[in-house]
C-alpha atoms as a PDB file:
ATOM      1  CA  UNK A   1     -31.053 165.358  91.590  1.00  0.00           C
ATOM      2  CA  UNK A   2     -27.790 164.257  93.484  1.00  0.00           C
ATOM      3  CA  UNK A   3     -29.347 164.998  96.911  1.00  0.00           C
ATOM      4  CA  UNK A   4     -32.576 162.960  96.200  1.00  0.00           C
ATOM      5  CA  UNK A   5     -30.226 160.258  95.127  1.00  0.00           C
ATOM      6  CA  UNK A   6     -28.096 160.488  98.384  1.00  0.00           C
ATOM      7  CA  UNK A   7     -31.281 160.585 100.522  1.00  0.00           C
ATOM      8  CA  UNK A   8     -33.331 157.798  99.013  1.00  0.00           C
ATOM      9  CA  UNK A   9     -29.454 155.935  98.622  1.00  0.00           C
ATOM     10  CA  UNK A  10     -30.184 155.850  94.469  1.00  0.00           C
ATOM     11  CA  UNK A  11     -33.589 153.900  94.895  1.00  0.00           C
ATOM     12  CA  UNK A  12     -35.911 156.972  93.323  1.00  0.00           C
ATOM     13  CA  UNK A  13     -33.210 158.479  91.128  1.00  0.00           C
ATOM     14  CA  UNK A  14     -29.479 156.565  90.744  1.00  0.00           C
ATOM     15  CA  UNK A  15     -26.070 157.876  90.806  1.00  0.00           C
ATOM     16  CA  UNK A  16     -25.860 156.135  87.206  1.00  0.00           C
ATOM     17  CA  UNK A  17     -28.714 157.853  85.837  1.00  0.00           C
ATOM     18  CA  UNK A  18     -27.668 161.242  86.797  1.00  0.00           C
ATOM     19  CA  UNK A  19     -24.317 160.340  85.378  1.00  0.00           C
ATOM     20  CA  UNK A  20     -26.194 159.491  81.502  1.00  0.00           C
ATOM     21  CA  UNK A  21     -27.847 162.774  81.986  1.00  0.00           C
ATOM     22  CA  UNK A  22     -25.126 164.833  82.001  1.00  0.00           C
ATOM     23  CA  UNK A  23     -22.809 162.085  79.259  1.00  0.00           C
ATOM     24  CA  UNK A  24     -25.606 161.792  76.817  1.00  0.00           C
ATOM     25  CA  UNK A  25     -27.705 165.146  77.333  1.00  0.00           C
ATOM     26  CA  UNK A  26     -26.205 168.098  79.064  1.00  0.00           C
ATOM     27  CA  UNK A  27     -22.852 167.352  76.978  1.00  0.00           C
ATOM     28  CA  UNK A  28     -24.830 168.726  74.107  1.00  0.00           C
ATOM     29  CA  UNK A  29     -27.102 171.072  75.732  1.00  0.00           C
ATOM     30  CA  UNK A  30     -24.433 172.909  77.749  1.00  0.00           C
ATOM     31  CA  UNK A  31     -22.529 173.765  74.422  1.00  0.00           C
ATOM     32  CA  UNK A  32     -25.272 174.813  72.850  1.00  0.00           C
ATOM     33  CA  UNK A  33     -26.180 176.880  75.517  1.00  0.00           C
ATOM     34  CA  UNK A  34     -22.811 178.724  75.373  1.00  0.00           C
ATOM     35  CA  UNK A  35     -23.040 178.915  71.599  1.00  0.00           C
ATOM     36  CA  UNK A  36     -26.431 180.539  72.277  1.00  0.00           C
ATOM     37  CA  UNK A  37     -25.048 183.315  74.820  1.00  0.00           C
ATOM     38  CA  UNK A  38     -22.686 184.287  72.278  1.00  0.00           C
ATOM     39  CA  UNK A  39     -25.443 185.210  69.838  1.00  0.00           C
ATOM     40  CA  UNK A  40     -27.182 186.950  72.500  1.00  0.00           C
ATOM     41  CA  UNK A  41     -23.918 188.928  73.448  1.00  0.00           C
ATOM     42  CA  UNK A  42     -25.166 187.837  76.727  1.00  0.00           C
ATOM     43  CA  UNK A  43     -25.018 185.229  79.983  1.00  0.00           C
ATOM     44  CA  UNK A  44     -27.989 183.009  79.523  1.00  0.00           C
ATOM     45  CA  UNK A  45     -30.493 183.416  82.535  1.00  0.00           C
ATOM     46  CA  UNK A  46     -33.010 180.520  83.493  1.00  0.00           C
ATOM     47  CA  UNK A  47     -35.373 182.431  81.747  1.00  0.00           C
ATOM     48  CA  UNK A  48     -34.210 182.297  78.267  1.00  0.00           C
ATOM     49  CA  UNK A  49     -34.969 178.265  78.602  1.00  0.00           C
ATOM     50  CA  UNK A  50     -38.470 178.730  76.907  1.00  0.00           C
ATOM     51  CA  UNK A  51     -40.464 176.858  74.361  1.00  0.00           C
ATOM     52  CA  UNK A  52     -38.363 178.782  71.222  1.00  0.00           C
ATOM     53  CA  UNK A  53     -35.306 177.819  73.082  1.00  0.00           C
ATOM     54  CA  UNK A  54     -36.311 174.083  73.222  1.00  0.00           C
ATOM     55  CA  UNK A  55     -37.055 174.113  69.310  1.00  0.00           C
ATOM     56  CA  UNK A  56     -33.999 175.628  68.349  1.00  0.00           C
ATOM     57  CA  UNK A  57     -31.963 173.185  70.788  1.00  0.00           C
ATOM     58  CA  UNK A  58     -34.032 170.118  68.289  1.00  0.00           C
ATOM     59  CA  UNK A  59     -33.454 172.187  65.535  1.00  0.00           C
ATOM     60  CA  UNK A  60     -29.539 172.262  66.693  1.00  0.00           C
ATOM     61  CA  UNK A  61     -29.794 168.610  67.449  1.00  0.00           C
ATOM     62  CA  UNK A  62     -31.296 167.299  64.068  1.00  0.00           C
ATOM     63  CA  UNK A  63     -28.310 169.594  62.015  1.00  0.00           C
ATOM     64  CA  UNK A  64     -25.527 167.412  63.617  1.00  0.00           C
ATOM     65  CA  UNK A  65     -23.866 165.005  62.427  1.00  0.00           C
ATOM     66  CA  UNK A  66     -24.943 162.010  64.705  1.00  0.00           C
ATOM     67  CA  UNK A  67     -28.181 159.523  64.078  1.00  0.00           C
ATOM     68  CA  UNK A  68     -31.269 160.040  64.616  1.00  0.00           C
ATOM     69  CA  UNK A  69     -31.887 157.896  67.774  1.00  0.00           C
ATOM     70  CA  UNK A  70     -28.787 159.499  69.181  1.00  0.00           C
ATOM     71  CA  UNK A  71     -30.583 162.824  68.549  1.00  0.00           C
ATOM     72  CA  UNK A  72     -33.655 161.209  70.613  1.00  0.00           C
ATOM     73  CA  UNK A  73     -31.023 160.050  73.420  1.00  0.00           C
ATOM     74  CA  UNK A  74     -29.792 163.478  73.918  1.00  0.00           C
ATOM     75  CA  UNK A  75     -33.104 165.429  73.817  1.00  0.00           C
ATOM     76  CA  UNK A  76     -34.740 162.754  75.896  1.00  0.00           C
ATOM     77  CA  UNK A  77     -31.632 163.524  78.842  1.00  0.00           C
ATOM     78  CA  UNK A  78     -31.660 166.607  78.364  1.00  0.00           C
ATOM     79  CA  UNK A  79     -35.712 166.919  78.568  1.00  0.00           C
ATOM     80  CA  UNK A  80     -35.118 165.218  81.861  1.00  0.00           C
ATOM     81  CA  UNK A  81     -32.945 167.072  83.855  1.00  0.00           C
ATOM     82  CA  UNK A  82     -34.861 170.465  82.618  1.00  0.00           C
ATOM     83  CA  UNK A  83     -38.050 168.996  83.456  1.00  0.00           C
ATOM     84  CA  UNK A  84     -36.844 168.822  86.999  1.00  0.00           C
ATOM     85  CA  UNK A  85     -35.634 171.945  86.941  1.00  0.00           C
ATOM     86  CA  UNK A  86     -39.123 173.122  86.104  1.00  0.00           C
ATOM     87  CA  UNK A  87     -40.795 170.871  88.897  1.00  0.00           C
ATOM     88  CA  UNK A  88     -38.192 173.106  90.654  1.00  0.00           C
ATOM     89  CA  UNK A  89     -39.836 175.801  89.641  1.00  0.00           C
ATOM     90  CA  UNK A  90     -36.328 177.343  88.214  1.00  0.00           C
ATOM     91  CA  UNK A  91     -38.114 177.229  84.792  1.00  0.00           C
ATOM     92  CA  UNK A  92     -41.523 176.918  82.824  1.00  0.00           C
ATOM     93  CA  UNK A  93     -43.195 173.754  83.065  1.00  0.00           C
ATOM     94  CA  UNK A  94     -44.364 173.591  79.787  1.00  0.00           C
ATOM     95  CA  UNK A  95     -41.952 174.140  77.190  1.00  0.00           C
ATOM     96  CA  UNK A  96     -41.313 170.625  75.848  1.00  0.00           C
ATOM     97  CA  UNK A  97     -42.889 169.949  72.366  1.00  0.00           C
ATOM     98  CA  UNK A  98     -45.338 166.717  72.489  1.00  0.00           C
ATOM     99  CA  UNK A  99     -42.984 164.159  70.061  1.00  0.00           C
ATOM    100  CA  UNK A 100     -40.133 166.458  68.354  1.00  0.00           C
ATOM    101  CA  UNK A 101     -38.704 162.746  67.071  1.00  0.00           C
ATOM    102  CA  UNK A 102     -41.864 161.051  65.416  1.00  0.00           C
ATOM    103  CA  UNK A 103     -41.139 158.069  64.194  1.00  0.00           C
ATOM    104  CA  UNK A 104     -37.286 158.176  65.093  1.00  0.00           C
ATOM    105  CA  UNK A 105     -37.887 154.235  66.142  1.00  0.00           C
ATOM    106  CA  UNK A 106     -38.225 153.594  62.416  1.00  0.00           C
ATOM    107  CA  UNK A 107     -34.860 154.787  61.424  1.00  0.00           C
ATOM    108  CA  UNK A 108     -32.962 152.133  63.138  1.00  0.00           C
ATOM    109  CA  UNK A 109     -32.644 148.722  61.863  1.00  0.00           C
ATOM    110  CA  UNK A 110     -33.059 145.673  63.660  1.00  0.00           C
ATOM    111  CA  UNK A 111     -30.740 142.718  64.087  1.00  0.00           C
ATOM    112  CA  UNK A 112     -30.391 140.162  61.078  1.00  0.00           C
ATOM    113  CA  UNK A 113     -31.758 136.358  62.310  1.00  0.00           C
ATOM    114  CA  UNK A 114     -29.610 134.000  63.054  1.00  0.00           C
ATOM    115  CA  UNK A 115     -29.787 131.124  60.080  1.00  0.00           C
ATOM    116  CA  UNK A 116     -30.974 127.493  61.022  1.00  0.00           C
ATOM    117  CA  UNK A 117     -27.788 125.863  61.344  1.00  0.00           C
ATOM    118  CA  UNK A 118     -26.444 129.566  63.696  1.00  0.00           C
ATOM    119  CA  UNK A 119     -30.286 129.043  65.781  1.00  0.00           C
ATOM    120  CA  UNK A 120     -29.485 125.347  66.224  1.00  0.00           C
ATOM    121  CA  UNK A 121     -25.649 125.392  67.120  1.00  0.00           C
ATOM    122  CA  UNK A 122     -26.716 127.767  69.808  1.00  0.00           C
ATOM    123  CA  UNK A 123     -29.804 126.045  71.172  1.00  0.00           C
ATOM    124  CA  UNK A 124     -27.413 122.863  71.587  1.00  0.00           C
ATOM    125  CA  UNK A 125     -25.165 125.193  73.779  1.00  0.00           C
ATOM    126  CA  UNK A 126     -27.664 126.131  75.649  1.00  0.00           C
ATOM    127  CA  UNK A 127     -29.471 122.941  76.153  1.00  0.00           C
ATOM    128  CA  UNK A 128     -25.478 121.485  76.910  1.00  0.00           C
ATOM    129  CA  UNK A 129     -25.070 124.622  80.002  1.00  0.00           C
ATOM    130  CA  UNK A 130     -28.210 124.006  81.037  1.00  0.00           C
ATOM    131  CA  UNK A 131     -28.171 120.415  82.042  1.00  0.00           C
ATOM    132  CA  UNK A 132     -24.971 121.699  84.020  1.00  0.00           C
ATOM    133  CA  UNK A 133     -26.554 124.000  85.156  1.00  0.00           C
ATOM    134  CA  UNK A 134     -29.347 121.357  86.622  1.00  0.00           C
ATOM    135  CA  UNK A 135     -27.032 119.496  87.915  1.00  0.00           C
ATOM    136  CA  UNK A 136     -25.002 121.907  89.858  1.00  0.00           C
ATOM    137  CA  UNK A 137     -25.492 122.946  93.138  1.00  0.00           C
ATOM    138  CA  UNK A 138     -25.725 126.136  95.171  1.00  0.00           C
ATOM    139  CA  UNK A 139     -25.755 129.724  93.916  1.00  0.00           C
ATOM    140  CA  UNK A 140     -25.759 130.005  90.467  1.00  0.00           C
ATOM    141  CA  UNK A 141     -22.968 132.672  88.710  1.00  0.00           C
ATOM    142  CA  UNK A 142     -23.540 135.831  86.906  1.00  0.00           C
ATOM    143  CA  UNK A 143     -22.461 133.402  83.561  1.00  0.00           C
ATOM    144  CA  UNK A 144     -24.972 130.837  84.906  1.00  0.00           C
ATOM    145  CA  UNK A 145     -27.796 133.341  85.179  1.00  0.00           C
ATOM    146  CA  UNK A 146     -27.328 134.919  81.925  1.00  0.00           C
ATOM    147  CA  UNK A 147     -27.627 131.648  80.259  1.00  0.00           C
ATOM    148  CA  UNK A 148     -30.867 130.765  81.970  1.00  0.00           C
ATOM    149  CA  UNK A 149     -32.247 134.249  80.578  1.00  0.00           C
ATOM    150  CA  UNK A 150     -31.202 133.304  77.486  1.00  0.00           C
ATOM    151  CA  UNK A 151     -32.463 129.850  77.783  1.00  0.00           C
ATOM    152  CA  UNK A 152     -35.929 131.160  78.758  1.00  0.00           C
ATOM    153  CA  UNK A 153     -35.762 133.888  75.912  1.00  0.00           C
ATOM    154  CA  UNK A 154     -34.950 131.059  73.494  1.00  0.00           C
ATOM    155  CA  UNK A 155     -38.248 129.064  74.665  1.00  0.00           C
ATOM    156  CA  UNK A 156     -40.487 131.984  74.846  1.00  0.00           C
ATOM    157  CA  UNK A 157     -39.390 133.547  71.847  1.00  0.00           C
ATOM    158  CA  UNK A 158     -38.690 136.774  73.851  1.00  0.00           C
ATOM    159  CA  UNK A 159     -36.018 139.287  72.069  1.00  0.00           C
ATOM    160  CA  UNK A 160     -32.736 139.757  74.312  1.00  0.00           C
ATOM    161  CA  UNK A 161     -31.523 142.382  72.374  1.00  0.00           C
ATOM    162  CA  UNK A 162     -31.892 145.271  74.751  1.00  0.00           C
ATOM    163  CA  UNK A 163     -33.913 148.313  72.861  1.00  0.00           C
ATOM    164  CA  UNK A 164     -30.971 150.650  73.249  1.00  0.00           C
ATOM    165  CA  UNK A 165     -27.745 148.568  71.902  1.00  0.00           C
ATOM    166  CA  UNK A 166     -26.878 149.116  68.351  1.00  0.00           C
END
């Protein structure tokens, strides 16, 4: 994963992204695996990463003590870096089950509205940075930028809460 990052300079696979594998997947997954070798009374080899091993790496997952969508996260990062491990051909292709979270999306809940008088106060800041915005010239600023997204999100009634933030 690191050397198709350094050869396509991050554009197929980013530094970034290898970095949430290994914070949100492999820090649970590596753990487990040495909890694993200890029951075996054994080193782990590539080929003890099978289907059962999978399901009792969920099973592991769902008897912690974090939420459900971080239980998702972890799998999902995890499921990633083995799955390119078996493109690899280091392990079996198919050992993932198809949806080991269904309906994990329901467990979160979603933001509160904002009342009428929170909606307006903020549309009037808007509308206020925008006209500034208007009449400004040259390259606009990060700040700038974000309030025109937010702006256009207010007008089209898009959501820009991204899907992962809590």
């Amino acid at each position: 994963m690191a050397r198709a990052c350094a050869e396509s300079d991050g554009k197929t696979l980013s530094a970034a992204t290898i970095a949430r594998y290994h914070q949100n997947g492999l820090s649970a997954f590596l753990p487990f695996c040495a909890t694993m070798s200890a029951a075996l009374k054994r080193e782990l080899r590539l080929d003890d990463i099978d289907r059962q091993f999978i399901d009792q790496f969920i099973a592991h997952l769902r008897q912690s003590d974090v939420r459900l969508s971080s239980q998702k996260v972890r799998y999902a990062t995890t499921k990633a870096v083995l799955a390119a491990m078996g493109e690899s051909g280091w392990i079996a292709k198919d050992i993932f089950p198809r949806n080991p979270f269904p309906n994990s999306n329901r467990s979160m809940k979603g933001q509160t509205a904002l009342s009428e008088p929170e909606r307006r106060s903020v549309l009037q800041a808007l509308k206020t940075d925008m006209r500034a915005i208007i009449k400004g010239s040259g390259s606009l600023t990060s700040e700038e930028l974000a309030v025109c997204l937010l702006a256009i999100a207010a007008r089209t009634g898009i959501n820009p809460t991204p899907p992962w933030s809590s």
